[in-house]
Protein backbone atom coordinates (compact mmCIF):
# COMPACT_ATOMS: atom_id res chain seq x y z
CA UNK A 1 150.61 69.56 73.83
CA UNK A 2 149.20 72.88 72.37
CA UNK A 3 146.01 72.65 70.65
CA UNK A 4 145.21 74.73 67.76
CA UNK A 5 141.23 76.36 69.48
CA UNK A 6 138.35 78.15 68.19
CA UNK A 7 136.15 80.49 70.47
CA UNK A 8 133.42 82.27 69.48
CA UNK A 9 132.85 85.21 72.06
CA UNK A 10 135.85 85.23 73.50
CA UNK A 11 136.57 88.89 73.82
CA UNK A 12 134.16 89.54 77.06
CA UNK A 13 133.12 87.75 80.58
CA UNK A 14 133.03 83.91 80.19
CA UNK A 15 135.01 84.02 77.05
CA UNK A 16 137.29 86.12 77.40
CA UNK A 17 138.29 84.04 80.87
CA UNK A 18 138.54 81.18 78.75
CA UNK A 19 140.82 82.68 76.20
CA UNK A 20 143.27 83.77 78.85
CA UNK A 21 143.47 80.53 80.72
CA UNK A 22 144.06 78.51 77.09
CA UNK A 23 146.90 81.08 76.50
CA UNK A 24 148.69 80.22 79.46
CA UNK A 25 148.25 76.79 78.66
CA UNK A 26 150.37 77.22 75.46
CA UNK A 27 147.22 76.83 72.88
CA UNK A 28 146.83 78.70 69.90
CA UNK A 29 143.54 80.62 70.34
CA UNK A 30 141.57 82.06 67.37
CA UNK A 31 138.70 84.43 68.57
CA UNK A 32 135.90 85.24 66.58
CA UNK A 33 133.87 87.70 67.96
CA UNK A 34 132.63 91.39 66.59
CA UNK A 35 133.85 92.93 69.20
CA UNK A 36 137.55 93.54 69.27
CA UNK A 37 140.19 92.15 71.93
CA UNK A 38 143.81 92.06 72.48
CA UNK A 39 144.36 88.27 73.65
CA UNK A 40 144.25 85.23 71.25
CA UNK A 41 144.23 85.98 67.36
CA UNK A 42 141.44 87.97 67.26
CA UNK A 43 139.35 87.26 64.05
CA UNK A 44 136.27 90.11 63.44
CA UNK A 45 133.18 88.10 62.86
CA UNK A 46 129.54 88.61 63.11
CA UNK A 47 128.24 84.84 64.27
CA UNK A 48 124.70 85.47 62.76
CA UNK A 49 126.03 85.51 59.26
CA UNK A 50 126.49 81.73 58.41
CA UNK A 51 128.47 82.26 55.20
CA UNK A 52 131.44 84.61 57.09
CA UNK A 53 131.09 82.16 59.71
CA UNK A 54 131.84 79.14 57.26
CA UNK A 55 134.20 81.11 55.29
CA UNK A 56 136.55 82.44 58.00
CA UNK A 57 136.80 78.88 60.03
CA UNK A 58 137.82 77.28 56.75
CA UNK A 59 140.96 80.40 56.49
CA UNK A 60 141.73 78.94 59.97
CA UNK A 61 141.30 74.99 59.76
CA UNK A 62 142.81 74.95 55.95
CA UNK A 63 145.86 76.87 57.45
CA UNK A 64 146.16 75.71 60.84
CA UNK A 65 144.17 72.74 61.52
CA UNK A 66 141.22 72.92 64.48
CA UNK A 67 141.43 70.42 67.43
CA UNK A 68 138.50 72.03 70.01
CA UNK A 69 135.91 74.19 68.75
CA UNK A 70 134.05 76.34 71.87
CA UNK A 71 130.91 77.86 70.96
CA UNK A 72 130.39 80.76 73.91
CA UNK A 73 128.69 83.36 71.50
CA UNK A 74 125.75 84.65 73.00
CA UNK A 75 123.15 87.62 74.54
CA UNK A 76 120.62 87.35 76.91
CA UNK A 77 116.90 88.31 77.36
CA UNK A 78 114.76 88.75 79.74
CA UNK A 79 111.07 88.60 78.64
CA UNK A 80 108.06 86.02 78.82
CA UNK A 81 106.50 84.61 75.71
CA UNK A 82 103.95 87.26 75.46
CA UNK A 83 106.90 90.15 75.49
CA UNK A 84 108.90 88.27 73.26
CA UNK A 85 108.37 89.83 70.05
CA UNK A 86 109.32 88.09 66.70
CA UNK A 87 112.37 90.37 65.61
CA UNK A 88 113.98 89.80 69.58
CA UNK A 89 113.20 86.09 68.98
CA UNK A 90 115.18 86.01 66.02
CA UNK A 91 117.91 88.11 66.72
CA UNK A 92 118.44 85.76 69.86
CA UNK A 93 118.34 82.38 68.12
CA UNK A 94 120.55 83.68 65.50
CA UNK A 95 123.11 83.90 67.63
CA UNK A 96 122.71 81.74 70.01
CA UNK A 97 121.84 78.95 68.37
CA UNK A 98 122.29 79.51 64.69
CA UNK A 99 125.86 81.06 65.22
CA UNK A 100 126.94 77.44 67.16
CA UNK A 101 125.51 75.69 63.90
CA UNK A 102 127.66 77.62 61.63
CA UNK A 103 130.83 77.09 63.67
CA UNK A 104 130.73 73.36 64.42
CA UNK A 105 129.15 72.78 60.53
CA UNK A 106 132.76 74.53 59.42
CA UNK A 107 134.52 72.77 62.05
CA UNK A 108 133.46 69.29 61.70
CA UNK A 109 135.49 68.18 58.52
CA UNK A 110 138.75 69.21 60.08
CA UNK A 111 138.09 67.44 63.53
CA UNK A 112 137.02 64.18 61.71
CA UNK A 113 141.01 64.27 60.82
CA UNK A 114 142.08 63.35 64.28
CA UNK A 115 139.40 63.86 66.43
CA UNK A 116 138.40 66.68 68.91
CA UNK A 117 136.74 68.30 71.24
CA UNK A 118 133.47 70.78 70.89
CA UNK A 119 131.61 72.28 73.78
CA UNK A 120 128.78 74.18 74.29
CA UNK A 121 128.54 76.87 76.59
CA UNK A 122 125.18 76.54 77.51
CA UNK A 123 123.60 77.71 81.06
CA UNK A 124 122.26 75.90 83.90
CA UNK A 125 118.78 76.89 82.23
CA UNK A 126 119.65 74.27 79.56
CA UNK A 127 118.29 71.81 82.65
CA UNK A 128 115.58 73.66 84.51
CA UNK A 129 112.97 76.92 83.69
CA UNK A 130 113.23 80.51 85.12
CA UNK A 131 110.97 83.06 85.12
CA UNK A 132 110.68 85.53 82.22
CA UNK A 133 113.19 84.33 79.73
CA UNK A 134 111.26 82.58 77.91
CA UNK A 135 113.35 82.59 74.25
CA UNK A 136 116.70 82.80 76.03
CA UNK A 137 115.69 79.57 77.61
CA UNK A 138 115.02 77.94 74.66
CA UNK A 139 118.41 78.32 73.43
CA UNK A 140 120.05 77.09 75.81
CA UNK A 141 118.33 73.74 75.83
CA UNK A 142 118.81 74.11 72.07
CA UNK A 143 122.68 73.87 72.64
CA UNK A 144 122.22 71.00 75.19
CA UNK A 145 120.54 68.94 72.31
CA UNK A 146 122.97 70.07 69.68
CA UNK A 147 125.83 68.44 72.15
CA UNK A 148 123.64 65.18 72.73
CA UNK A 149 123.11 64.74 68.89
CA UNK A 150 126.73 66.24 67.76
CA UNK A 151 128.08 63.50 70.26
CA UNK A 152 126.36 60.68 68.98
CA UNK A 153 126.41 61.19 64.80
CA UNK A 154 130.25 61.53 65.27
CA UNK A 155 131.42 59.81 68.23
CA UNK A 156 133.14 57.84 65.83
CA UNK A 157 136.15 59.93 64.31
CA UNK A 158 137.19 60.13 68.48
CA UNK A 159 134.89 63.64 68.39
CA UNK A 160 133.40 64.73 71.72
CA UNK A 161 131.20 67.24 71.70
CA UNK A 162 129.27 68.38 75.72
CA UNK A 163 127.28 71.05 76.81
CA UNK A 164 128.81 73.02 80.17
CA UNK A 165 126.00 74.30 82.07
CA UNK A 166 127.15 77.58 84.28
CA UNK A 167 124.72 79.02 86.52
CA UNK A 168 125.04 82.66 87.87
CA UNK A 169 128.49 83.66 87.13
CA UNK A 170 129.52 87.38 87.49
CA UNK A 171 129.87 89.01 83.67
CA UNK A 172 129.07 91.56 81.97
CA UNK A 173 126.00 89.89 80.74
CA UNK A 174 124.90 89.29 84.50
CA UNK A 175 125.66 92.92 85.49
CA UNK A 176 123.27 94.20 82.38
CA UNK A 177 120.76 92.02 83.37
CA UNK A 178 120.95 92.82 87.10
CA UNK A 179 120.89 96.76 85.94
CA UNK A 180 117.78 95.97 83.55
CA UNK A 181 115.99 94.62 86.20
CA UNK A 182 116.58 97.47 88.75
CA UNK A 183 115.31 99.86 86.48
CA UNK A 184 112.42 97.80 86.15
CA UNK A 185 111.43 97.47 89.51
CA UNK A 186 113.06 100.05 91.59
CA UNK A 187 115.24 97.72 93.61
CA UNK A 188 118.67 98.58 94.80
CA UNK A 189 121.18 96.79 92.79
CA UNK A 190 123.08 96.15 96.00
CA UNK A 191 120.32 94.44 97.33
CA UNK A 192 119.35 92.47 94.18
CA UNK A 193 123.28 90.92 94.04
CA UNK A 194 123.13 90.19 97.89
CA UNK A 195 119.63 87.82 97.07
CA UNK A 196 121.59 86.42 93.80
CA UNK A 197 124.59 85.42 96.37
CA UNK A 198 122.28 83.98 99.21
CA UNK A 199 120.01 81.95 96.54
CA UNK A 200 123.35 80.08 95.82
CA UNK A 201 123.79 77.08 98.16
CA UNK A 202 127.17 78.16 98.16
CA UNK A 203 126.21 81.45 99.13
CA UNK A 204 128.14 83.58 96.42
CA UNK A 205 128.35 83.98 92.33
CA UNK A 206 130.45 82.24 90.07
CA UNK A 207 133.59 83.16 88.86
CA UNK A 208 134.53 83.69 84.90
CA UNK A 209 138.10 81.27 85.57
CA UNK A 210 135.77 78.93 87.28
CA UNK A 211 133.65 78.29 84.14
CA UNK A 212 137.09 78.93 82.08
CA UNK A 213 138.82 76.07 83.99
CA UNK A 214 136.05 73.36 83.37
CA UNK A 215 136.39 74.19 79.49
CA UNK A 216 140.18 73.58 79.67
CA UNK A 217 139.26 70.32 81.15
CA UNK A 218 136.31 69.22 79.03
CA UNK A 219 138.92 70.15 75.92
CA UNK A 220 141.83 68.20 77.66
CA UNK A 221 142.67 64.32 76.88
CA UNK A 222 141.61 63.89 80.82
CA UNK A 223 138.12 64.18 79.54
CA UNK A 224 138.35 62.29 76.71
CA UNK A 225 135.82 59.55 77.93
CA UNK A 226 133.04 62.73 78.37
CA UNK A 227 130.77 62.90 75.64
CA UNK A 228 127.58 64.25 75.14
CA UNK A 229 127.17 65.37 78.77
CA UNK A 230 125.49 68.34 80.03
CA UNK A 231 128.13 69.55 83.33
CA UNK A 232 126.53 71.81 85.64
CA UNK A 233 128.94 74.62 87.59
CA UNK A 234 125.91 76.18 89.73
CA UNK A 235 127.48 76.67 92.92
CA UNK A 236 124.50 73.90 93.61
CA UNK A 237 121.74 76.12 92.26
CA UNK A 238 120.11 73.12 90.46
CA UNK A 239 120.07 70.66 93.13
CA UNK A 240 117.89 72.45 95.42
């Protein structure tokens, strides 16, 4: 049965994966995202502004209806506390975190019609601690807590709302951060992906369809006794 979905960040990496795989499933997928793309109704929106957020998921839900909301919106960085200055801060947690409030507070009223499905796409630091990303870190467990309490406050109008939890999966966000770090240090980025592979107990990176293919599933009526989980696809990382 085709669903009527909203992604945020679906034009790039993870997202856009996800949009693709939804299409061929026969949903209806409306991305919001500021940059542009080609696949799914593609809906310019800048996630840190909470009143276009509010204002263009209304458009959609009054015309359409919503039955899964995904929140993927995101950026990464790499910094400890003491680098992290207040404007980078910010800037991350008001998209990352702030940008997921906006989208499931505009989403909620239409998915307490006939239930749904939200999820999170968090990280597998939503469950354990890296080195130097301190605020990026924090986000991540922020979205893990928004699925916990999301799940609970409206578990009864048949809403399920989970975190997914991907670990090193091979995006553009991965490749920037692989290419930051190399200029950093020196390191040959051929190297640096070969220790990223072999830290994996399954001895490679993820793949964007991977992640994509968990989200179809977590959206599907299969899931529909999954609720305010956290699901881990780490190629192991977080067992060792």
């Amino acid at each position: 049965m085709s669903k009527h979905i909203i992604i945020t960040g679906g034009s790039s990496g993870i997202g856009l994966a996800i949009v693709k795989r939804l299409l061929n499933q026969g949903h209806v997928v409306f991305n919001l995202d500021v940059q542009q793309s080609a696949f799914g109704q593609y809906i310019p929106c800048d996630m840190t502004d909470h009143d276009a957020v509010i204002s263009k998921i209304n458009s959609i839900g009054n015309e359409h209806g919503i039955d899964a909301l995904i929140c993927n919106a995101g950026k990464h960085l790499s910094a400890n506390i003491e680098q992290t200055d207040e404007a980078a801060f910010l800037g991350l947690f008001n998209l990352n975190v702030k940008g997921a409030f906006s989208a499931t507070q505009a989403c909620l009223p239409f998915l307490k019609t006939a239930g749904g499905s939200i999820v999170y796409v968090a990280s597998d630091q939503a469950i354990i601690g890296k080195r130097n990303s301190f605020a990026y870190n924090l986000s991540k467990h922020a979205l893990a807590s928004m699925a916990k309490t999301t799940a609970l406050d409206y578990a009864s109008y048949n809403i399920r709302a989970n975190a997914l939890c991907p670990g090193t999966i091979d995006t553009p966000l991965y490749h920037n951060a692989i290419e930051r770090y190399c200029r950093e240090s020196g390191e040959e980025a051929s190297v640096v992906h070969e220790q990223e592979a072999a830290s994996q107990p399954l001895g490679r990176i993820g793949q964007p369809d991977e992640v994509a293919s968990f989200v179809q599933y977590l959206i599907s009526d299969e899931a529909s006794f999954i609720t305010g989980s956290l699901q881990l696809i780490d190629g192991g990382y977080c067992a060792q």
